[in-house]
C-alpha atoms as a PDB file:
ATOM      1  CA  UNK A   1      41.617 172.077 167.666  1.00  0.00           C
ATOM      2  CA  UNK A   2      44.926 169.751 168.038  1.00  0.00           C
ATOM      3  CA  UNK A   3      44.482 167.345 165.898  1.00  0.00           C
ATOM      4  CA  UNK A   4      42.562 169.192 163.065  1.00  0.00           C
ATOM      5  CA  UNK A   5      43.078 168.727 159.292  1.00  0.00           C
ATOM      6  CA  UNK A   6      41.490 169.592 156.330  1.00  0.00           C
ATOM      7  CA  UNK A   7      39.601 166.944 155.033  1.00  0.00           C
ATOM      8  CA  UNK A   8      38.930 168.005 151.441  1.00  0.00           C
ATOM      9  CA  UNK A   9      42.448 169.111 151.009  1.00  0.00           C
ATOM     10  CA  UNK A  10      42.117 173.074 151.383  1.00  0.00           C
ATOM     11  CA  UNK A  11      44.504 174.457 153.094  1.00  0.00           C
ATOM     12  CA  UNK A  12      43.513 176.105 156.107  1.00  0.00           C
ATOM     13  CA  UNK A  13      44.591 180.057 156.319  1.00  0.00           C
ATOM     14  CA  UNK A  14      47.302 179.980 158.903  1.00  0.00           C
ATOM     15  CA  UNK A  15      48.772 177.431 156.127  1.00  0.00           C
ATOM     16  CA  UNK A  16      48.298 173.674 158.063  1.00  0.00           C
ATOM     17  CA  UNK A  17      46.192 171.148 155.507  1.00  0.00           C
ATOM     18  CA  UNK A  18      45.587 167.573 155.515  1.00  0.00           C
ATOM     19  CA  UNK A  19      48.686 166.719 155.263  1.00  0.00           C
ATOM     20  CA  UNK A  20      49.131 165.917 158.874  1.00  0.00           C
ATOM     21  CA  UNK A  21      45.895 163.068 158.904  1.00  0.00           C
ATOM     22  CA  UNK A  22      48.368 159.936 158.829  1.00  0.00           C
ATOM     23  CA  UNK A  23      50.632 161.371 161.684  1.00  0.00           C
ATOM     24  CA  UNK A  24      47.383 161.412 163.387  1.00  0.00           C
ATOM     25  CA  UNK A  25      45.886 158.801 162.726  1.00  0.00           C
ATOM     26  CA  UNK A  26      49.012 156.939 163.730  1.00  0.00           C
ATOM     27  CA  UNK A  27      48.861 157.774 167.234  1.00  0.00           C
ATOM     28  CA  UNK A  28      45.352 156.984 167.533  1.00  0.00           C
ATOM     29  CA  UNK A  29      44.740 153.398 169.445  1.00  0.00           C
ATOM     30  CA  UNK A  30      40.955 153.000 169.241  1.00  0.00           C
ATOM     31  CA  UNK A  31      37.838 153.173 166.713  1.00  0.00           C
ATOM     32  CA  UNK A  32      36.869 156.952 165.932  1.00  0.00           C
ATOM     33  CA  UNK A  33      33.346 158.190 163.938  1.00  0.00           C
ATOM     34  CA  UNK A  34      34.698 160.988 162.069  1.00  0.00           C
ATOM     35  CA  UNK A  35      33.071 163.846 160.771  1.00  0.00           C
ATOM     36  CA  UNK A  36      33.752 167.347 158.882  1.00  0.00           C
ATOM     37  CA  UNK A  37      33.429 170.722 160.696  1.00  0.00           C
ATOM     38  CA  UNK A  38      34.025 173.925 159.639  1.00  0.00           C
ATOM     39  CA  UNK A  39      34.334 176.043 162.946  1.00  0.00           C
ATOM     40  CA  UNK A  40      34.115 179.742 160.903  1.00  0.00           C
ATOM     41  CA  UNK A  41      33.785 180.914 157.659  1.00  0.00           C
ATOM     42  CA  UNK A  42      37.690 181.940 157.658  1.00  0.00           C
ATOM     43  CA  UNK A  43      38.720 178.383 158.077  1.00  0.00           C
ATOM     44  CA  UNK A  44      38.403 175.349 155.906  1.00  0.00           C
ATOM     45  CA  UNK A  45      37.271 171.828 157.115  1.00  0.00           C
ATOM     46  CA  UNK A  46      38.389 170.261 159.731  1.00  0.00           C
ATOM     47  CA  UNK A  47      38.409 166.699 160.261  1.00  0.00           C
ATOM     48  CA  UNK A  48      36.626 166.008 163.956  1.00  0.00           C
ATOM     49  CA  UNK A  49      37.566 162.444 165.803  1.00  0.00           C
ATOM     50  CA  UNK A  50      35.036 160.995 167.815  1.00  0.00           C
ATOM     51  CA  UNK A  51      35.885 158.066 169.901  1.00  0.00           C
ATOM     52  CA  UNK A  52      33.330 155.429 168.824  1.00  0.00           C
ATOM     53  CA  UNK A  53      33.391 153.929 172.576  1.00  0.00           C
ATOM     54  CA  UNK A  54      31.748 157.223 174.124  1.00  0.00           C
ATOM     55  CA  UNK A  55      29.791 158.354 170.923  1.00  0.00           C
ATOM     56  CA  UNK A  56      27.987 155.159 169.984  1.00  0.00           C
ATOM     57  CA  UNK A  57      24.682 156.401 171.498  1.00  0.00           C
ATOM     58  CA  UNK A  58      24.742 159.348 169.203  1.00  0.00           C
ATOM     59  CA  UNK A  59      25.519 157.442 166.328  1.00  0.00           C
ATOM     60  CA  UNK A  60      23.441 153.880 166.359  1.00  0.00           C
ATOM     61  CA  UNK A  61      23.899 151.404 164.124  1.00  0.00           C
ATOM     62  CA  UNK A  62      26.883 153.464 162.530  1.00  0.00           C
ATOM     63  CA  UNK A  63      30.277 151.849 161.896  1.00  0.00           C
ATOM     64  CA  UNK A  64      33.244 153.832 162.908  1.00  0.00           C
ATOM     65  CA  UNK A  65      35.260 155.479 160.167  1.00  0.00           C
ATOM     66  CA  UNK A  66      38.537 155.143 161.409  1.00  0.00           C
ATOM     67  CA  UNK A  67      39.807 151.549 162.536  1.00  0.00           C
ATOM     68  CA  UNK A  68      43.298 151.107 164.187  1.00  0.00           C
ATOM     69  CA  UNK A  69      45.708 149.355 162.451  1.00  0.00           C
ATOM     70  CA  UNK A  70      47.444 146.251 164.100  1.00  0.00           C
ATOM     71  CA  UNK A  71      50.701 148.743 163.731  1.00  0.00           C
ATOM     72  CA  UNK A  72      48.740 151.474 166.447  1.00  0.00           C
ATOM     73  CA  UNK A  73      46.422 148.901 168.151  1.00  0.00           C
ATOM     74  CA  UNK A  74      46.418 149.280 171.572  1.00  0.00           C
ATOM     75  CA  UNK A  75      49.125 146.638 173.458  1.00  0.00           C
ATOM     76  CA  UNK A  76      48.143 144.942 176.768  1.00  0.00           C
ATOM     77  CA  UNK A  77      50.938 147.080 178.035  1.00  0.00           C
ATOM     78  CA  UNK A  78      48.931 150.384 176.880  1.00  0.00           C
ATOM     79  CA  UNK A  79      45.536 148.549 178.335  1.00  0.00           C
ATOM     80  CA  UNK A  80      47.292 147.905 181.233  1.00  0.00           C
ATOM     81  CA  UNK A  81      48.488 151.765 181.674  1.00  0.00           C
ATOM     82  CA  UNK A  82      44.903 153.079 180.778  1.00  0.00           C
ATOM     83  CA  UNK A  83      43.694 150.654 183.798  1.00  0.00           C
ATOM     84  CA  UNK A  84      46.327 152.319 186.160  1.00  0.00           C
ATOM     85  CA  UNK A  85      45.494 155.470 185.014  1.00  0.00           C
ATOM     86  CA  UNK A  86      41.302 155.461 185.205  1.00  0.00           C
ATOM     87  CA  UNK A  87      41.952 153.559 189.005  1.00  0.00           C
ATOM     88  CA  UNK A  88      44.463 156.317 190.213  1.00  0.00           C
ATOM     89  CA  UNK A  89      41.873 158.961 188.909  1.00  0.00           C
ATOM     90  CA  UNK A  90      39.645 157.620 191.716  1.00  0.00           C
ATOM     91  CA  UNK A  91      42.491 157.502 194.324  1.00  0.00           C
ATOM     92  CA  UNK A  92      43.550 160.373 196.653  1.00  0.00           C
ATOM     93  CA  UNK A  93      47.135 160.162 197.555  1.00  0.00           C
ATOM     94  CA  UNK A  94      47.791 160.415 201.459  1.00  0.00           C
ATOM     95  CA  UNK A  95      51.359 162.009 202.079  1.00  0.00           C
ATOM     96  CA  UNK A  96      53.681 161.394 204.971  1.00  0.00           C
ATOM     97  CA  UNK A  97      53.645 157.396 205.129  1.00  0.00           C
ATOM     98  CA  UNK A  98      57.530 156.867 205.773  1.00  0.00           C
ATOM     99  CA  UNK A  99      58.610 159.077 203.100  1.00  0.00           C
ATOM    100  CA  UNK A 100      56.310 156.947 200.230  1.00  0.00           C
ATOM    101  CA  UNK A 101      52.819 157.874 199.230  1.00  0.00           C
ATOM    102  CA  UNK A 102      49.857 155.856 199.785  1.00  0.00           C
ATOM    103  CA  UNK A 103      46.508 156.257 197.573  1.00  0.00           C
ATOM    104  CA  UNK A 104      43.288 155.278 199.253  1.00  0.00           C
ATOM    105  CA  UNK A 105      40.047 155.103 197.387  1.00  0.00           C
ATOM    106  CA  UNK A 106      37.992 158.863 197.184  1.00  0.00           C
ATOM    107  CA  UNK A 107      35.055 159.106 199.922  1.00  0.00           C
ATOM    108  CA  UNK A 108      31.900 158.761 198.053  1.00  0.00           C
ATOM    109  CA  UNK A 109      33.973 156.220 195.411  1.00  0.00           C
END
């Protein structure tokens, strides 16, 4: 996993440990659940994210672990990024329009 650390504080064999939770953590802009997974016997803990928007369901009534600080809470310039982003996602672009490309919505979207 990418963002895995140990959360107990074993190190993990090829030498990573938790160490690396707050430069994590840091870069994370929403609510996570978190929860401790040990993928094989060879490795130690890892410490599993899960973002609290898409795992509520599986977790009701549960409060979210990890909170964003005001120092990594999302900025209406990230919001408006993520908005960009998920709206593109649904566009297909159409080439050749006087050199520029146009995006028109997916059929079926």
């Amino acid at each position: 996993m990418r963002y895995a650390a140990a959360a107990d504080g074993r190190g993990f064999p090829d030498g990573r440990d938790d160490a690396r939770v707050p430069d994590v953590e840091a870069q994370l802009h929403d609510a996570y659940f978190t929860e401790e997974l040990t993928l094989r016997d060879a490795q130690g803990p890892s410490k599993l994210y899960l973002s609290a928007k898409k795992f509520q369901g599986v977790f009701p009534g549960r409060t979210p672990e990890f909170q964003p600080t005001p120092d990594n809470a999302p900025t209406p310039a990230a919001n408006a990024m993520k908005l960009a982003t998920a709206l593109l996602a649904e566009c297909v672009p159409v080439h050749g329009v006087r050199g520029g490309v146009v995006y028109r919505r997916r059929a079926g979207g």
